[in-house]
Protein backbone atom coordinates (compact mmCIF):
# COMPACT_ATOMS: atom_id res chain seq x y z
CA UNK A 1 67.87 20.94 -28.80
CA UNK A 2 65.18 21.45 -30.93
CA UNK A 3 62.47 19.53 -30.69
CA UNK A 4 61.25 16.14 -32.34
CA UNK A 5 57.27 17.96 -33.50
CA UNK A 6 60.06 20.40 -35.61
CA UNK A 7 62.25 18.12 -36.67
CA UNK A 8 60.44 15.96 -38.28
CA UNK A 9 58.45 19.20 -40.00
CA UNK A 10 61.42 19.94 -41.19
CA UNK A 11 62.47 16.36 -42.39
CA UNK A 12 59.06 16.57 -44.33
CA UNK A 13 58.82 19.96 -45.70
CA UNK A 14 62.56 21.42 -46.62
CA UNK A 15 63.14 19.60 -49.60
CA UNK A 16 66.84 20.79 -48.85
CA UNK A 17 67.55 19.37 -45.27
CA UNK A 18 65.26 16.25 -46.18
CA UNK A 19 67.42 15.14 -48.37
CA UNK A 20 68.84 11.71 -47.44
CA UNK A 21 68.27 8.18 -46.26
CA UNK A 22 66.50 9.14 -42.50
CA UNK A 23 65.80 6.60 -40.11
CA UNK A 24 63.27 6.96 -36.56
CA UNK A 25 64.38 4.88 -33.05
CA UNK A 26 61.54 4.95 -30.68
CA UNK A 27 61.18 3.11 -27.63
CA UNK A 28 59.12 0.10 -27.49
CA UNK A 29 57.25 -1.05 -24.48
CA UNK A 30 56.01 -4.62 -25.37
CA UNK A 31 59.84 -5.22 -26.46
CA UNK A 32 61.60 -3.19 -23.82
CA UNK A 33 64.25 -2.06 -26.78
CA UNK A 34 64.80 0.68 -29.43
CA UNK A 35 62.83 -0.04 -33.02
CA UNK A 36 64.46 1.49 -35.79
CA UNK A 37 62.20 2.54 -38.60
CA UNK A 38 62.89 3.96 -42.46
CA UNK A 39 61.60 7.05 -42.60
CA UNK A 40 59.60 6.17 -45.70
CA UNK A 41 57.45 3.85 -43.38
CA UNK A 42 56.05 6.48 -41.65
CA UNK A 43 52.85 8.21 -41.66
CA UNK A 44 51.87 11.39 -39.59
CA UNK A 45 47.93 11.54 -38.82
CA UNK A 46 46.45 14.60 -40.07
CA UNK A 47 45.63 16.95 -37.07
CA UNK A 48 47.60 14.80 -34.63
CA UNK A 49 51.14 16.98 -33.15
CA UNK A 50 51.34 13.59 -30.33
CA UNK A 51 51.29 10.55 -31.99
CA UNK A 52 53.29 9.14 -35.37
CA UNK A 53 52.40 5.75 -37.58
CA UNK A 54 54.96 3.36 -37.77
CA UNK A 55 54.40 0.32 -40.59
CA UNK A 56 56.61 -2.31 -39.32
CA UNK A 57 57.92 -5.37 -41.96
CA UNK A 58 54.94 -7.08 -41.53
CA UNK A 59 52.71 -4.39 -42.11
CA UNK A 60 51.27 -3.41 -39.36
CA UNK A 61 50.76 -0.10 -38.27
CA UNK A 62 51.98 1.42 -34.71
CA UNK A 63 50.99 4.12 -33.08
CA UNK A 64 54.17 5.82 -31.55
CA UNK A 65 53.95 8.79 -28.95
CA UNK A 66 56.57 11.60 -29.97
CA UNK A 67 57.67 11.34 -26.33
CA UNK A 68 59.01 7.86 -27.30
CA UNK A 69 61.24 8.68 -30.06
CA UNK A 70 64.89 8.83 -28.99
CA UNK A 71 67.25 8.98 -32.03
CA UNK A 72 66.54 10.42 -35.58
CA UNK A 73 69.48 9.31 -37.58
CA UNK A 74 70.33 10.75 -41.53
CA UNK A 75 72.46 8.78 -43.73
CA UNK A 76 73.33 6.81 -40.72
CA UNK A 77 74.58 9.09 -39.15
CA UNK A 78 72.44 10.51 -35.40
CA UNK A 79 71.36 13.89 -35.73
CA UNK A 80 69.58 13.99 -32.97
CA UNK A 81 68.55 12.23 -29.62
CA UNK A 82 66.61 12.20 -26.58
């Protein structure tokens, strides 16, 4: 399995394989469920491989731990999971 830090590189940076609608399931702690989030609504810290920013509908911004991702999905479809 290649891991999530790659991934998501690669989602970012191969304007072939990032083509799509992607979407990012992490694990929530307050919730104790799975939050889905657009692609699009995230931001990546510059100098930060650990942590992810998630804008939720509201608009505000979470900071997600890779360790808590556990599904990135493309065109709705899972291409990968924890």
């Amino acid at each position: 399995m290649m891991p999530i830090q790659d991934l998501l590189n690669r989602i970012r940076w191969d304007p072939e394989f990032g083509r799509g609608r992607f979407e990012l399931s992490y694990y929530d702690r307050v919730e104790k469920a799975l939050v889905r989030v657009p692609f699009e609504r995230l931001t990546f810290p510059p100098g930060d491989h650990f942590f992810l920013e998630a804008v939720d509908a509201d608009g505000e911004v979470h900071t997600v731990p890779l360790h808590r991702v556990r599904e990135v999905s493309r065109d709705g479809v899972v291409i990968w999971r924890r």
